[in-house]
C-alpha atoms as a PDB file:
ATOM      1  CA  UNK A   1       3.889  -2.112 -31.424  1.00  0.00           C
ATOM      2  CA  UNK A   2       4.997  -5.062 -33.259  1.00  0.00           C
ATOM      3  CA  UNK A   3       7.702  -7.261 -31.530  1.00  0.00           C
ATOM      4  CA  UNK A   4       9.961  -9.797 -33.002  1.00  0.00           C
ATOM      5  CA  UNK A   5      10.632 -12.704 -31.246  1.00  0.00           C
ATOM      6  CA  UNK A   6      13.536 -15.688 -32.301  1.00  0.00           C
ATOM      7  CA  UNK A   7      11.990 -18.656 -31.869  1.00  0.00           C
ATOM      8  CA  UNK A   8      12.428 -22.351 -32.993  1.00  0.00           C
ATOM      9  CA  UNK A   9       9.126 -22.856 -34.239  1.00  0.00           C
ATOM     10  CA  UNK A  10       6.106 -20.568 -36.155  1.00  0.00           C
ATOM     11  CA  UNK A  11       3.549 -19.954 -33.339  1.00  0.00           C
ATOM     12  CA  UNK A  12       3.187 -17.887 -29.607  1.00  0.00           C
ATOM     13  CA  UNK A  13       3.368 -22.192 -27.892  1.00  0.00           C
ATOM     14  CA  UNK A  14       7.094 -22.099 -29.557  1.00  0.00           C
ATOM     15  CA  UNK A  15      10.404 -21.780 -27.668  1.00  0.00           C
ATOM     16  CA  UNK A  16      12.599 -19.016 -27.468  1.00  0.00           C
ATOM     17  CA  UNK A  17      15.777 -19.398 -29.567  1.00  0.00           C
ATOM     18  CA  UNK A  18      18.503 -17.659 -27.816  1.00  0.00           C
ATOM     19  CA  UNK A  19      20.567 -17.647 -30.940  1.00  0.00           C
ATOM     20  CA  UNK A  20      19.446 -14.329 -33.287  1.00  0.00           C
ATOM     21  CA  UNK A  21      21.282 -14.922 -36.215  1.00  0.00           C
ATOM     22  CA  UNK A  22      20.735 -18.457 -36.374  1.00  0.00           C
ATOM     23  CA  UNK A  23      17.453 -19.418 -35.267  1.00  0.00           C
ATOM     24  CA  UNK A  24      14.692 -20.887 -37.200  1.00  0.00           C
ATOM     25  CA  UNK A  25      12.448 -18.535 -37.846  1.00  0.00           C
ATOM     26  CA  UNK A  26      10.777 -15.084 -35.983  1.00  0.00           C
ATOM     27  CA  UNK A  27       7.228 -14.749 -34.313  1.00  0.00           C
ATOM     28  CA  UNK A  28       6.153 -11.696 -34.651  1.00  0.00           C
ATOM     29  CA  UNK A  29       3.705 -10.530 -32.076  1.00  0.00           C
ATOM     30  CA  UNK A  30       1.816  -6.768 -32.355  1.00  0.00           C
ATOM     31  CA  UNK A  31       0.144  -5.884 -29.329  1.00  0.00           C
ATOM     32  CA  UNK A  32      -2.610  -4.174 -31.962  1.00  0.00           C
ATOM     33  CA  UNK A  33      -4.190  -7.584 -31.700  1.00  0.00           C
ATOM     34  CA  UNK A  34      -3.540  -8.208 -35.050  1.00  0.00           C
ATOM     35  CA  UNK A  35      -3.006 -11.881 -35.445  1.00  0.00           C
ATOM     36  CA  UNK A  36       0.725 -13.297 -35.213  1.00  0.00           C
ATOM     37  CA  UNK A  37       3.395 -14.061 -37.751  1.00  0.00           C
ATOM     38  CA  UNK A  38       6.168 -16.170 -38.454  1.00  0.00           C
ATOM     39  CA  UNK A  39       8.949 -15.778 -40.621  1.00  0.00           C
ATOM     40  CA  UNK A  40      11.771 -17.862 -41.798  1.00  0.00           C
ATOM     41  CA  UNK A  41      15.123 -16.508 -40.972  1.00  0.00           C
ATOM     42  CA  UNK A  42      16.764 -16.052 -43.891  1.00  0.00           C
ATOM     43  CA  UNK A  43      20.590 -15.307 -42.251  1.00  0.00           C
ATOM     44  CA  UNK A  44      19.861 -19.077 -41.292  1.00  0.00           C
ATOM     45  CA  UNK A  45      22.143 -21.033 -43.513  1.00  0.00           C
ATOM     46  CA  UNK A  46      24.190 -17.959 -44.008  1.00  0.00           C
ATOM     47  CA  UNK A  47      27.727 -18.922 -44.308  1.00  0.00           C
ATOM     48  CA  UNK A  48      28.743 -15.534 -42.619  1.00  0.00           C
ATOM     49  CA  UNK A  49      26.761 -12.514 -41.652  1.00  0.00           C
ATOM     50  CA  UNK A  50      23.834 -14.142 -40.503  1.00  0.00           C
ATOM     51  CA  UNK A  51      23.069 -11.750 -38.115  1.00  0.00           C
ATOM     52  CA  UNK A  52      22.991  -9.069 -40.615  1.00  0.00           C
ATOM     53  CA  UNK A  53      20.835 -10.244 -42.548  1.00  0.00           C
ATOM     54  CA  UNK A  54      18.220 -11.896 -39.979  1.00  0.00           C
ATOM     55  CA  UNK A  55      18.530  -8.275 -38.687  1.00  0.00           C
ATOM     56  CA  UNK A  56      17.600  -6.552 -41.781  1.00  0.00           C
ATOM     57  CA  UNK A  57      14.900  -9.181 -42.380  1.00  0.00           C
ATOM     58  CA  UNK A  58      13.619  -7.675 -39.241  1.00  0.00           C
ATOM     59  CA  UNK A  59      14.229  -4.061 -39.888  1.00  0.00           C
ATOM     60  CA  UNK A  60      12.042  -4.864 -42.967  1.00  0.00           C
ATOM     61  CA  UNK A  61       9.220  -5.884 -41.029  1.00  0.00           C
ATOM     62  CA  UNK A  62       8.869  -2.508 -39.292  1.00  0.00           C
ATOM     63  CA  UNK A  63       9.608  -4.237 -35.679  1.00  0.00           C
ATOM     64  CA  UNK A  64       9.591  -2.070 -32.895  1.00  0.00           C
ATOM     65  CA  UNK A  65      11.433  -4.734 -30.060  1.00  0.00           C
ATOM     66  CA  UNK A  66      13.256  -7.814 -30.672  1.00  0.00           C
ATOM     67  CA  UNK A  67      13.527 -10.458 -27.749  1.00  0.00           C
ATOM     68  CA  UNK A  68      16.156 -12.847 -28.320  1.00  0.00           C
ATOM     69  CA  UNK A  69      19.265 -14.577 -26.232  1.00  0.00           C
ATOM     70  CA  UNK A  70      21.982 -13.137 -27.535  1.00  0.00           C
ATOM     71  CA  UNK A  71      22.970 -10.839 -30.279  1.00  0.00           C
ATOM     72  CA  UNK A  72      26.715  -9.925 -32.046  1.00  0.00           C
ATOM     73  CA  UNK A  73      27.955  -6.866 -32.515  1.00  0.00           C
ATOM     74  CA  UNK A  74      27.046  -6.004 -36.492  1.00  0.00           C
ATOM     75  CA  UNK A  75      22.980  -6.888 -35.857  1.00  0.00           C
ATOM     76  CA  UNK A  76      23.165  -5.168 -32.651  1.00  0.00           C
ATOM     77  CA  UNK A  77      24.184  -1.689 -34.607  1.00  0.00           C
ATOM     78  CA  UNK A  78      21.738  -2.168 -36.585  1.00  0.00           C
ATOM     79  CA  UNK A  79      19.117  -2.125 -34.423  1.00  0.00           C
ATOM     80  CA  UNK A  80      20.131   0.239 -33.040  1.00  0.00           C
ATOM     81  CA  UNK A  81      21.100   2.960 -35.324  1.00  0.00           C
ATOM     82  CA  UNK A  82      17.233   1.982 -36.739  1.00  0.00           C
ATOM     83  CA  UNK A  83      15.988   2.559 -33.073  1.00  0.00           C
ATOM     84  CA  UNK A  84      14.638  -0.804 -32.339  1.00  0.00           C
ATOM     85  CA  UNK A  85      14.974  -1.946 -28.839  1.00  0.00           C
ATOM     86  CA  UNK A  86      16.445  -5.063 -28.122  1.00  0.00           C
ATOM     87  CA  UNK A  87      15.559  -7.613 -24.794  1.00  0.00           C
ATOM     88  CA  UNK A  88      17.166 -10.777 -23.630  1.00  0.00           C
ATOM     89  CA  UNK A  89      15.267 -13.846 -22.571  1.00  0.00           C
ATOM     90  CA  UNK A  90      15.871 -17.603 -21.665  1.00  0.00           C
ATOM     91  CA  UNK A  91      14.683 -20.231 -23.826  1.00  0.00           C
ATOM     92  CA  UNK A  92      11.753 -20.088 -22.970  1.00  0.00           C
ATOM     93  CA  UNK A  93       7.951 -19.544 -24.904  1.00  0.00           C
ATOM     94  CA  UNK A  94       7.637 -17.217 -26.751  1.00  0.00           C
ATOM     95  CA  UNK A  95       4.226 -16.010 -25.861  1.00  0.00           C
ATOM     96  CA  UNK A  96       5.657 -16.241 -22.101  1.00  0.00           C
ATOM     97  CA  UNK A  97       8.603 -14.024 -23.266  1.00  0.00           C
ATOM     98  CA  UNK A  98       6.216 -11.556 -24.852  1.00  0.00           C
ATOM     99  CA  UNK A  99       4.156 -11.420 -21.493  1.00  0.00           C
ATOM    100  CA  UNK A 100       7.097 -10.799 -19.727  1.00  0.00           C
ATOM    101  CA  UNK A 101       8.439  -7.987 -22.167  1.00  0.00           C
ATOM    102  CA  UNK A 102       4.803  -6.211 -21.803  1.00  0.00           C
ATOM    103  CA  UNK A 103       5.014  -6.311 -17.842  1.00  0.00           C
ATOM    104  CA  UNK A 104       8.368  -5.081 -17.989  1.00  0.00           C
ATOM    105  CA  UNK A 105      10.155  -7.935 -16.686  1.00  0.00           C
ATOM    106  CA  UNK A 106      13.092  -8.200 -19.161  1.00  0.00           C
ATOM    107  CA  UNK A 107      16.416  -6.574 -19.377  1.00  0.00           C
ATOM    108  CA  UNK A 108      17.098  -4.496 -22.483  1.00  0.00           C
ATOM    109  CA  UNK A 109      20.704  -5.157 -24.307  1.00  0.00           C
ATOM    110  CA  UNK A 110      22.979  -2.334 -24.092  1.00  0.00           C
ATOM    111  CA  UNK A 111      25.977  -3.607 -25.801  1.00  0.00           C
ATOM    112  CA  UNK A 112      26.345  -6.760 -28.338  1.00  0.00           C
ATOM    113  CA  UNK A 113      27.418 -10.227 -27.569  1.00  0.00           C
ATOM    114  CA  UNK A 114      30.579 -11.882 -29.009  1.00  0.00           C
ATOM    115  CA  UNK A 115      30.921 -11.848 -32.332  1.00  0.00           C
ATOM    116  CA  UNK A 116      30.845 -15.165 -34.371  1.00  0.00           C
ATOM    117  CA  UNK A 117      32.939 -16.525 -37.345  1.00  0.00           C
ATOM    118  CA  UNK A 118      29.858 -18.265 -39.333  1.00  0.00           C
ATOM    119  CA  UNK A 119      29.001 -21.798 -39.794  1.00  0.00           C
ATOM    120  CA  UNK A 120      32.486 -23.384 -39.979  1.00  0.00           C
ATOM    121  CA  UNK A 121      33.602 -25.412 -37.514  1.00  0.00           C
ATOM    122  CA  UNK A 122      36.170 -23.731 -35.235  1.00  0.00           C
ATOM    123  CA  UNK A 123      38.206 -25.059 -32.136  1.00  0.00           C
ATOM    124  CA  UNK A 124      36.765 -28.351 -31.283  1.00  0.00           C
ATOM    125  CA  UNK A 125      34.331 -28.865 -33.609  1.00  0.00           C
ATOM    126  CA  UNK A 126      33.799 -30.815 -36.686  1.00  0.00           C
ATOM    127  CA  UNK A 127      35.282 -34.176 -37.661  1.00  0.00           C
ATOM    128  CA  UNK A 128      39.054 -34.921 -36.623  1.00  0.00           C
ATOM    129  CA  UNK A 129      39.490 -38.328 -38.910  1.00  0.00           C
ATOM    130  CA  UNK A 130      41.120 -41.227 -36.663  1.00  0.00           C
ATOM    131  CA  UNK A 131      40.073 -45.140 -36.207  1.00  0.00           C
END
């Protein structure tokens, strides 16, 4: 079983990113024993649709379970109509979060987080001018 995890760094001693779409990269961790990757997330920098394509960056790496924070609505459906499972976790490690996924300690998503507008800046963020 191989499991995707979001993560701010490349290795198991890395934190958790609870932010799918936009974290840094993805450990991936298969119980076979074979040894662990990382991958850069390429929905990243997206402007919009980052989840998408972070999620189809996954989808291509035959992942079974993704553990992450949170999750919209348009990488959600695609894990699911592929049939991966997806598991929230806290920020924190990711070998911890993997643990806790194998002793069935984490709750599976069952329906999408909020959906997000992208990188731009939105209410309240961004820089308003003034002296």
């Amino acid at each position: 079983m191989k499991i995707a995890v979001s993560s701010m760094g490349k290795d198991l001693s890395s934190m958790l990113d609870v932010r799918f779409g936009r974290c840094n990269c993805f450990v991936i961790y298969d119980t076979k024993g074979e040894p662990v990757k990382a991958i850069g997330n390429k929905g990243q920098m997206s402007g919009g649709g980052a989840g998408i394509a972070a999620a189809q960056q996954i989808i291509d790496e035959d992942v079974d379970v993704v553990i992450t924070g949170n999750m919209g609505p348009n990488a959600f459906n695609l894990f699911k109509n592929s049939d991966i499972k997806v598991y929230r976790c806290g920020s924190i490690k990711v070998e911890t979060a993997v643990q806790l996924f194998k002793e069935g300690k984490l709750d599976e998503l069952t329906e999408a987080g909020p959906a997000h507008a992208g990188m731009g800046t939105g209410a309240g963020g961004g820089f308003r001018g003034g002296r």
